[in-house]
Protein backbone atom coordinates (compact mmCIF):
# COMPACT_ATOMS: atom_id res chain seq x y z
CA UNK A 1 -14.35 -153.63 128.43
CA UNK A 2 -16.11 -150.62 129.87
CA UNK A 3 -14.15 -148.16 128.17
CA UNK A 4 -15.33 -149.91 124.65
CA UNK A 5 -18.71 -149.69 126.12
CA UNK A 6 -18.84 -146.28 127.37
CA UNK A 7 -17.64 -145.32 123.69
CA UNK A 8 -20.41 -147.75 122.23
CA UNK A 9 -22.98 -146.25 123.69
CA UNK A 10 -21.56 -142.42 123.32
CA UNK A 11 -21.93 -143.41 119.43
CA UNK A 12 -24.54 -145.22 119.25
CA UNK A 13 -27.47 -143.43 121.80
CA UNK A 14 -27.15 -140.32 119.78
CA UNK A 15 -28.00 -141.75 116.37
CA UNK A 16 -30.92 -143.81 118.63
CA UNK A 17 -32.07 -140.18 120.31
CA UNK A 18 -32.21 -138.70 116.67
CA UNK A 19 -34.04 -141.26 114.94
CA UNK A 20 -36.23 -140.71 118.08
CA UNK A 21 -36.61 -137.42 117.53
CA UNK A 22 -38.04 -137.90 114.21
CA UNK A 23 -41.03 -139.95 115.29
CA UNK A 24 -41.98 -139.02 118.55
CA UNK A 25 -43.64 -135.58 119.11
CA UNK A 26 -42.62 -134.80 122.57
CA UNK A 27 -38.82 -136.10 121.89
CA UNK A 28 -38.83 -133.83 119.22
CA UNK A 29 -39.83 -130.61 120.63
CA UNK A 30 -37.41 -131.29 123.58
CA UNK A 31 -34.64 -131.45 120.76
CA UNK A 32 -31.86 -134.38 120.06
CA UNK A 33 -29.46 -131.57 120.95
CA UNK A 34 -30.55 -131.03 124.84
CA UNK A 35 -31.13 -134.23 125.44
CA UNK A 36 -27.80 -136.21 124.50
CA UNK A 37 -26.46 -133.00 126.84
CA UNK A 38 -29.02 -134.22 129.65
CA UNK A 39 -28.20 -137.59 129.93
CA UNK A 40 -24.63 -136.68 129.80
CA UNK A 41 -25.26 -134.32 132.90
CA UNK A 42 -27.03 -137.16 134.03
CA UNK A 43 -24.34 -140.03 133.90
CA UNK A 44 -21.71 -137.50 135.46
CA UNK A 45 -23.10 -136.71 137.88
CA UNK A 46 -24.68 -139.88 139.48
CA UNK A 47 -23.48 -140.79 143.09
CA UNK A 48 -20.72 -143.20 141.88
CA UNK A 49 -20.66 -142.35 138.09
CA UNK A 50 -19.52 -145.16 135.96
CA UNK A 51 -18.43 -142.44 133.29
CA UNK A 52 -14.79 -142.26 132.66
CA UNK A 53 -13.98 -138.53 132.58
CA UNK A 54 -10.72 -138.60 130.33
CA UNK A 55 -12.52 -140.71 127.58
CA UNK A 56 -15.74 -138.87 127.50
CA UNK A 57 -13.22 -135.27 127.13
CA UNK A 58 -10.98 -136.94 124.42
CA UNK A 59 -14.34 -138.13 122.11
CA UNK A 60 -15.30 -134.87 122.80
CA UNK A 61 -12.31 -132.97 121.66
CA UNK A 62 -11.75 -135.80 118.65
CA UNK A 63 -15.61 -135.54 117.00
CA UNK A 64 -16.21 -131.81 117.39
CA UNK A 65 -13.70 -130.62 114.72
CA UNK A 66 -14.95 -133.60 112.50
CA UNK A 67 -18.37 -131.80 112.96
CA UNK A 68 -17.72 -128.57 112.49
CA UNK A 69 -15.65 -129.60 109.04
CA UNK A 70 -18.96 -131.97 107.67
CA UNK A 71 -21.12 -128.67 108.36
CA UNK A 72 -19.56 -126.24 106.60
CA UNK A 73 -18.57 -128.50 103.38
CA UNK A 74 -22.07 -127.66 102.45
CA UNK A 75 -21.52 -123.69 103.27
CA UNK A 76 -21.61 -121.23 99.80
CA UNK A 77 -18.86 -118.51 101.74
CA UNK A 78 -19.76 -116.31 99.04
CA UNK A 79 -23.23 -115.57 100.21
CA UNK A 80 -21.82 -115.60 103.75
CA UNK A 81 -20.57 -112.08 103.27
CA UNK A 82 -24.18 -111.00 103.04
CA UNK A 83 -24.43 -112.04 106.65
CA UNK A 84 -20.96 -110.82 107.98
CA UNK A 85 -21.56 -106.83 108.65
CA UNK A 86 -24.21 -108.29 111.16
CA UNK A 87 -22.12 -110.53 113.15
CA UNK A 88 -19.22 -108.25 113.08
CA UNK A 89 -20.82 -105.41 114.72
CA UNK A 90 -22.96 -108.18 117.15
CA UNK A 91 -19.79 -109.58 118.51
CA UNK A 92 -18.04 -106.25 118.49
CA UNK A 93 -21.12 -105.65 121.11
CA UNK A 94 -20.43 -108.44 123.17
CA UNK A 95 -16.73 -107.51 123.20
CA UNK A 96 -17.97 -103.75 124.66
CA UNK A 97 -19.55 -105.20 127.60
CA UNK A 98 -17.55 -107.81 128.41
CA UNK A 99 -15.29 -104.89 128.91
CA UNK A 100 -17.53 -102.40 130.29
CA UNK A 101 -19.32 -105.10 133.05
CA UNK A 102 -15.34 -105.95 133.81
CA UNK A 103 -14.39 -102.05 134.88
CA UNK A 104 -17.74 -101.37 137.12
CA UNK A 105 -17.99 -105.18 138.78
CA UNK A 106 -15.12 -104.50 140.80
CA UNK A 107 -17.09 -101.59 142.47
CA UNK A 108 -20.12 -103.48 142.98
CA UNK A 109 -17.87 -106.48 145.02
CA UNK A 110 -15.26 -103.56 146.77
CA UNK A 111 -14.97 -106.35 149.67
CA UNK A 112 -13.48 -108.87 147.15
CA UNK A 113 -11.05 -106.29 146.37
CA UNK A 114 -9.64 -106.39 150.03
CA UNK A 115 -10.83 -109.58 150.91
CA UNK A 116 -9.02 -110.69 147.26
CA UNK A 117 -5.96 -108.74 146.29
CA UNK A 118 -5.56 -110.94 142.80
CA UNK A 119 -9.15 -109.34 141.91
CA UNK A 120 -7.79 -107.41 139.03
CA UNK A 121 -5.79 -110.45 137.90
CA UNK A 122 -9.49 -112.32 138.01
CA UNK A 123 -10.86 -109.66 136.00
CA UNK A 124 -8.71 -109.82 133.42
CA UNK A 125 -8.71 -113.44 132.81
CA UNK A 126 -12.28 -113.44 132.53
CA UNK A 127 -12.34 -111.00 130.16
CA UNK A 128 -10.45 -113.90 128.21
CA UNK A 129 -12.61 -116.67 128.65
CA UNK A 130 -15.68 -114.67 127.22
CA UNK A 131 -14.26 -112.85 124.46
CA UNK A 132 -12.18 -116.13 123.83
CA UNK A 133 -12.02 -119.21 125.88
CA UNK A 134 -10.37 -121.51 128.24
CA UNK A 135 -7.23 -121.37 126.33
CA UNK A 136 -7.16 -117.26 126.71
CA UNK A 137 -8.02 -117.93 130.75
CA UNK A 138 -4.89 -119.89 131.44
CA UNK A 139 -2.43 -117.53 129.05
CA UNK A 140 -3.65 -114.45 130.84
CA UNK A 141 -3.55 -116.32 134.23
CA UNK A 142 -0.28 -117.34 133.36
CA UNK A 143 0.93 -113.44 132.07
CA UNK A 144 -0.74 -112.04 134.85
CA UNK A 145 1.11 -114.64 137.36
CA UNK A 146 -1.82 -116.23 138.69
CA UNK A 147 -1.78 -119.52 140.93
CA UNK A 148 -2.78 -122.76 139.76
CA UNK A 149 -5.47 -122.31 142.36
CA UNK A 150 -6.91 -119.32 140.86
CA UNK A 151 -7.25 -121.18 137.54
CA UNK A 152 -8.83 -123.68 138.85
CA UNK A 153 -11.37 -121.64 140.57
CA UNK A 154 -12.23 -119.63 137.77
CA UNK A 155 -12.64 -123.21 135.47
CA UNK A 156 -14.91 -124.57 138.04
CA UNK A 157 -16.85 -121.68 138.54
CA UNK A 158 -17.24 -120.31 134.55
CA UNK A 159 -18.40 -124.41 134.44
CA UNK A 160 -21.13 -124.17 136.83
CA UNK A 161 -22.31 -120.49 135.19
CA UNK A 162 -21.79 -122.02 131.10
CA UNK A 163 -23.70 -125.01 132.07
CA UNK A 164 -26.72 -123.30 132.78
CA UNK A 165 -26.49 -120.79 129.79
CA UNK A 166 -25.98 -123.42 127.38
CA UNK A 167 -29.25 -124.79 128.76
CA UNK A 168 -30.71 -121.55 128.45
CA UNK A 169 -29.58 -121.75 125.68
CA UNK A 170 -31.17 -125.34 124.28
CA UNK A 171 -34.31 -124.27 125.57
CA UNK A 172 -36.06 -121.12 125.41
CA UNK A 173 -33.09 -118.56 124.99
CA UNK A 174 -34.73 -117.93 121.30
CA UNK A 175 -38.13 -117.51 122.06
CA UNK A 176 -37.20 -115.16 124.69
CA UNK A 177 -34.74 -112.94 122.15
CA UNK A 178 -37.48 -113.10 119.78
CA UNK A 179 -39.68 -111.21 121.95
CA UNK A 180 -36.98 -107.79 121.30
CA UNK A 181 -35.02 -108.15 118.79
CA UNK A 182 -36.25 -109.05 114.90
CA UNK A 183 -35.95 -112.25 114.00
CA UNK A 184 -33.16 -114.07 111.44
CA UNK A 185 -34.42 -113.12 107.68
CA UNK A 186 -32.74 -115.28 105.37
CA UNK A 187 -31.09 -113.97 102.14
CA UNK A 188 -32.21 -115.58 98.36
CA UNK A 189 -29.41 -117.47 97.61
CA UNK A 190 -27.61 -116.51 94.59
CA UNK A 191 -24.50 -118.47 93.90
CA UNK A 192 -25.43 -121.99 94.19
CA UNK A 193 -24.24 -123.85 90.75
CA UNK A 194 -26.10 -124.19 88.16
CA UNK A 195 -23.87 -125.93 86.05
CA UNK A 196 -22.27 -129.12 88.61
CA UNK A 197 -24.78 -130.86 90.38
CA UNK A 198 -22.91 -134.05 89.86
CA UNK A 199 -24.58 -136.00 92.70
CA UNK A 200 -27.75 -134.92 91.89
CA UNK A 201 -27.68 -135.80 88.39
CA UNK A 202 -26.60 -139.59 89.32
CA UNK A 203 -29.04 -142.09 88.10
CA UNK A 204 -27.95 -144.73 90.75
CA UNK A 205 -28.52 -143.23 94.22
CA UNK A 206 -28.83 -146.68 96.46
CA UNK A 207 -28.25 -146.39 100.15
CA UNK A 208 -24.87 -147.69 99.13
CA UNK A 209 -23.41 -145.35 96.72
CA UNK A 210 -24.67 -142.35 99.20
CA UNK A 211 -22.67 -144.04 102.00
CA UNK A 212 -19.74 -144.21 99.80
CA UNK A 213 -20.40 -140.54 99.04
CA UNK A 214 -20.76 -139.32 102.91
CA UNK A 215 -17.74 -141.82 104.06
CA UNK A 216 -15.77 -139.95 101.74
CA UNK A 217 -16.58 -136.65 103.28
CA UNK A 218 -15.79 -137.72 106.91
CA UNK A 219 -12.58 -139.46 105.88
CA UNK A 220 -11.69 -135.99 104.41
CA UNK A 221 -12.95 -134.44 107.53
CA UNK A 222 -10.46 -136.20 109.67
CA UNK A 223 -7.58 -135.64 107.64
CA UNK A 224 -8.79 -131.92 107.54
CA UNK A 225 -8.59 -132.40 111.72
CA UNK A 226 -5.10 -134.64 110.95
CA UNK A 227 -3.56 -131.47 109.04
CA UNK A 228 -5.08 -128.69 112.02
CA UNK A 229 -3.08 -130.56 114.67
CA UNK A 230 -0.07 -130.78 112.37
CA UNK A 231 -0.45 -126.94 111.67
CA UNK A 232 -0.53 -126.51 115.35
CA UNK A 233 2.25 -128.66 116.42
CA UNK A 234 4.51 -126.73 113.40
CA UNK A 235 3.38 -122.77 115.08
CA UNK A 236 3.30 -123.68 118.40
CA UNK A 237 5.09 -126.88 119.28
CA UNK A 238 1.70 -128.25 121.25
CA UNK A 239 -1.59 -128.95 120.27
CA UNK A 240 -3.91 -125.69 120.95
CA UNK A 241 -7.88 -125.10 120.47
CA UNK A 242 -7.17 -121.97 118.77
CA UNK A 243 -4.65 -123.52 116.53
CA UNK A 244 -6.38 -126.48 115.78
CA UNK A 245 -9.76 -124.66 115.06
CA UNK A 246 -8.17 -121.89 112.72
CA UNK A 247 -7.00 -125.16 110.91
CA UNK A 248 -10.18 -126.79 110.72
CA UNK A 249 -12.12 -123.70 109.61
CA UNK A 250 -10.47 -122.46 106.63
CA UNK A 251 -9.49 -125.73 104.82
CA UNK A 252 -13.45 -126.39 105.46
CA UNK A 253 -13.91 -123.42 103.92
CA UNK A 254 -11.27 -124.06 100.93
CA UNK A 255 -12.95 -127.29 100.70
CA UNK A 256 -16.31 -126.20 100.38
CA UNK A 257 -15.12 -124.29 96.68
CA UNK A 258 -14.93 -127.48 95.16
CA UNK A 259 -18.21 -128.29 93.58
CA UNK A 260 -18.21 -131.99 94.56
CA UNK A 261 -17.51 -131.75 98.23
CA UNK A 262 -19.90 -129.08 97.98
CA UNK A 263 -22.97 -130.95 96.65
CA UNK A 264 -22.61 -133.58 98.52
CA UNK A 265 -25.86 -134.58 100.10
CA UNK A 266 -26.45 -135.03 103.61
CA UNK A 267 -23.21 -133.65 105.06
CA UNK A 268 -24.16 -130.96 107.55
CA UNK A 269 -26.80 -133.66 108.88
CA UNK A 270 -23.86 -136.22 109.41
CA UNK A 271 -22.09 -132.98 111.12
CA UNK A 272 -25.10 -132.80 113.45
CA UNK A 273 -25.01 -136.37 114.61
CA UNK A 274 -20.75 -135.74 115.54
CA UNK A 275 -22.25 -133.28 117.59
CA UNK A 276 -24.51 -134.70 119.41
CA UNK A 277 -21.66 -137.09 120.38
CA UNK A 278 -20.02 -133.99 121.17
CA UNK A 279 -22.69 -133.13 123.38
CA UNK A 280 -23.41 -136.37 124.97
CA UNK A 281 -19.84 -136.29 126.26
CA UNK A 282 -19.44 -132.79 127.21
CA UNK A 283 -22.45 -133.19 129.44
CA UNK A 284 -20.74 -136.40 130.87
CA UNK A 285 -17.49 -134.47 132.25
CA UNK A 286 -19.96 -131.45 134.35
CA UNK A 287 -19.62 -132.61 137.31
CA UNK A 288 -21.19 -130.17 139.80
CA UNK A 289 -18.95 -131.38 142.79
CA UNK A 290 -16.08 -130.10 141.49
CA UNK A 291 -17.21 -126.40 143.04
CA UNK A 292 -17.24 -128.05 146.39
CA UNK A 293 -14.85 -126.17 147.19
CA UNK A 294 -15.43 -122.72 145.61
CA UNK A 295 -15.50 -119.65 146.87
CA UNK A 296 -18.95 -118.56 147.45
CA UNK A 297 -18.01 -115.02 146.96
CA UNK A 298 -15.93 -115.43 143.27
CA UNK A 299 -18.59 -117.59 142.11
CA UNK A 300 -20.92 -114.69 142.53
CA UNK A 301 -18.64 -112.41 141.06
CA UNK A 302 -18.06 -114.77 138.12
CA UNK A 303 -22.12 -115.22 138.10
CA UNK A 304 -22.42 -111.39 137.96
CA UNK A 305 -19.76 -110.98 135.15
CA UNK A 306 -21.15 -113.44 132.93
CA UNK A 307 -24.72 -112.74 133.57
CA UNK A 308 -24.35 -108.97 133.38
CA UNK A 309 -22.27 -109.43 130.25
CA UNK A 310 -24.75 -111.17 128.52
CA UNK A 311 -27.37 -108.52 129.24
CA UNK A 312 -25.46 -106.13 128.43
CA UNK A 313 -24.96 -107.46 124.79
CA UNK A 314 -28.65 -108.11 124.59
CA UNK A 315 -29.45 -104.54 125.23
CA UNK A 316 -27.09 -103.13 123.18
CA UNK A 317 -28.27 -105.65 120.40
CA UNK A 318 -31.48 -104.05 121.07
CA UNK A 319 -30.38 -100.47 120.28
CA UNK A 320 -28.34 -101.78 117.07
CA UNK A 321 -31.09 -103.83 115.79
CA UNK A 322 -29.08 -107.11 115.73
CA UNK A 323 -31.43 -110.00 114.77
CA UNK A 324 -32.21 -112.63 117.36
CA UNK A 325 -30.12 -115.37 116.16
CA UNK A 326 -27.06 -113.37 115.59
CA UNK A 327 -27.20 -111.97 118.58
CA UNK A 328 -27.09 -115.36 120.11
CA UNK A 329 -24.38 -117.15 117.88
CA UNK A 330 -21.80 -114.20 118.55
CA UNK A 331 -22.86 -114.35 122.34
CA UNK A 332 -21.88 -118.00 122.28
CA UNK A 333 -18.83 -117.45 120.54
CA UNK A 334 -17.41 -115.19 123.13
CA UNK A 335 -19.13 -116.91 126.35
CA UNK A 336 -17.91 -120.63 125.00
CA UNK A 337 -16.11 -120.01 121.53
CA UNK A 338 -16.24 -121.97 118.37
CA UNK A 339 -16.69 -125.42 119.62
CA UNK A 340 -20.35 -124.63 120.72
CA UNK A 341 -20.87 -122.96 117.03
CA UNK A 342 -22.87 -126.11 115.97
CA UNK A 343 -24.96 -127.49 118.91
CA UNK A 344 -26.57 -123.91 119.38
CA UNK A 345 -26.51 -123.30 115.74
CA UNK A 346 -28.63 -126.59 115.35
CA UNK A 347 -31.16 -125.95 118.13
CA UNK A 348 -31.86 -122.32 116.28
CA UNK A 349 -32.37 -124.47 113.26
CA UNK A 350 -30.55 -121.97 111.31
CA UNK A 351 -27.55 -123.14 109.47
CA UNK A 352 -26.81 -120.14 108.06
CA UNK A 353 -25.07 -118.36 111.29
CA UNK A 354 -22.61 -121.30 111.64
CA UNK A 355 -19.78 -119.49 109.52
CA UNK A 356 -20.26 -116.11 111.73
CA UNK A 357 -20.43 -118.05 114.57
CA UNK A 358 -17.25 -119.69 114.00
CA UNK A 359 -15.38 -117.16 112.43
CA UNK A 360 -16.10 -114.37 115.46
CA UNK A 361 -15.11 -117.12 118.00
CA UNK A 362 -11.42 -117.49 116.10
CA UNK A 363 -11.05 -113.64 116.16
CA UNK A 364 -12.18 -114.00 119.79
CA UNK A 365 -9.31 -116.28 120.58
CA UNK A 366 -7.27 -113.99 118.78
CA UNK A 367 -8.13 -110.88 120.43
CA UNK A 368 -9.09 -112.21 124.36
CA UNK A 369 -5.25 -112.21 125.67
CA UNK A 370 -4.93 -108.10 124.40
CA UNK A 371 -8.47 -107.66 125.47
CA UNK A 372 -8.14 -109.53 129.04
CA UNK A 373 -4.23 -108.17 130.18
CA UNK A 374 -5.13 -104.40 129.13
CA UNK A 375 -8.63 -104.97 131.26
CA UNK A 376 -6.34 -106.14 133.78
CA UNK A 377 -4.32 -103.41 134.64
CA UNK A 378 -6.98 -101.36 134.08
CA UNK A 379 -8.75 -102.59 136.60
CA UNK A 380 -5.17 -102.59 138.99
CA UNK A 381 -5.16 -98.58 138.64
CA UNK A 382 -8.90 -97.76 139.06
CA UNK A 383 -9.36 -100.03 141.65
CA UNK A 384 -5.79 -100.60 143.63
């Protein structure tokens, strides 16, 4: 009974937070976004927290490529492109000094590097985590031979510091970019159809033939999810975020070419309210006491990685002339990788990034495990 509850109301307070939103003034400037993500802080981490970790994670992990596919049926790839150069170089920034905060930190904290002799192995796995992602921590933990322990140390701790980014993040991270870098200047779009607008041209639009319509699109999302877990299980013989999200992407993508799926109204909205599920449940599963007992001193040195890291990329976006909202999307896709793509994407109000944001977090994945073991034993040599 209280699992069908907990997913009841999971389901059903977003959809009440963004009708909400709509109406009330205060709600709205706040954002549906940050505050399904509040209460879900909220719930997990009350004094004996009714929330049910391993349900909250699975809804989260089950809606968010459901999501991602409804957003980008509506996407026109073509015009994309015009975007791309932008968010290439941006994350290509954010890739530099990842890298470049990675080789000088160990200097900074030379008493970790006695005090911790696995510091280089640290180094390089979080190197992985913000090019990539979780995934890329535990393959270069697991390459580099690093305990169980120092996995779950790192987790806890890159937690703790993502938490308060993404609210950052939800809250005034683009009015503070704004004040440096220019802001997001959409481009004329130039290839939307002119000849099939076959939902528009319907007669009979009734709240029951649109249903029909957007039902169709997220029973074609989940099989699009269905077919990215079969594609992973076939490459890999598991089911893997990077896997599973390459999947999802590009037959989104492909789908998006045909006109119909393409035109149909109201997609990337539905997309929205999957991920405020998303975000409801994510929220649910932070529990701060899980860094009881952390390591005062690697939290700090994960703070200062991912901190440093981040301002790093902004000033180098600054030199570059990266636009505020880029800037951001690619900085998400390294710090927490393609899952993330929408929630931020729909706080910036800008669904235009949402392709660059998920297509830089899949090269991420790609590119973290060469990124983090060469950082690695770069670090063993300066350093050791």
């Amino acid at each position: 009974m209280a699992t069908v509850l907990q997913v009841l109301i999971m389901f059903a307070f977003p959809a009440l937070v963004a009708e909400v939103a709509k109406r009330n003034r205060m709600a709205g400037m706040i954002g549906p976004v940050v505050l399904c993500y509040g209460l879900g802080l909220l719930l997990g981490n009350l004094p004996r927290s009714p929330v049910n970790v391993a349900l909250s994670q699975s809804v989260a992990e089950a809606v968010i490529p459901v999501a991602i596919s409804l957003m980008l049926f509506s996407t026109r790839f073509v015009s994309w492109f015009r975007y791309a150069g932008q968010a290439v170089l941006s994350f290509g920034l954010q890739m530099t000094a990842v890298v470049i905060v990675s080789l000088i930190l160990p200097l900074l904290f030379q008493h970790l590097t006695t005090d911790r002799p696995d510091l280089w192995k640290v180094s390089g796995m979080l190197v992985g985590v913000y090019t990539g992602g979780t995934p890329n921590l535990a393959a270069i933990g697991t390459a580099l031979g690093a305990g169980n322990e120092t996995f779950i140390a790192l987790n806890a701790c890159d937690l703790l510091m993502s938490a308060t980014y993404l609210l950052l993040l939800m809250t005034v991270a683009q009015r503070l970019a704004l004040k440096f870098l220019p802001s997001f200047i959409p481009l004329p779009d130039t290839d939307r159809d002119s000849t099939f607008h076959y939902l528009n041209e319907q007669k009979d639009q009734s709240f029951k033939h649109v249903i029909l319509h957007l039902s169709g699109m997220v029973l074609l999302a989940a099989a699009i999810m269905g077919l990215s877990v079969g594609f992973s299980l076939l490459v890999a013989d598991a089911i893997t975020a990077p896997n599973v999200m390459l999947g999802v992407t590009t037959l989104s993508i492909g789908a998006s070419f045909i006109p119909y799926v393409r035109n149909v109204p109201k997609t990337y909205e539905i997309g929205e309210y999957f991920l405020l599920v998303f975000c409801l449940g994510i929220g649910s599963i932070s529990n701060a006491t899980v860094l009881a007992q952390t390591s005062p001193a690697l939290l700090a040195y994960v703070a200062a990685m991912m901190w440093l890291s981040i301002m790093v990329h902004f000033a180098l976006s600054w030199v570059f002339k990266i636009d505020a909202d880029t800037m951001l999307i690619t900085s998400v896709a390294g710090i927490f990788g393609p899952a993330f793509i929408g929630p931020v994407a729909a706080v910036l109000k800008n669904r235009d990034i949402v392709v660059s944001g998920l297509t830089t977090g899949l090269v991420g994945y790609a590119a973290a495990n060469y990124l983090g073991l060469a950082v690695a034993h770069a670090v063993r040599v300066i350093y050791y």
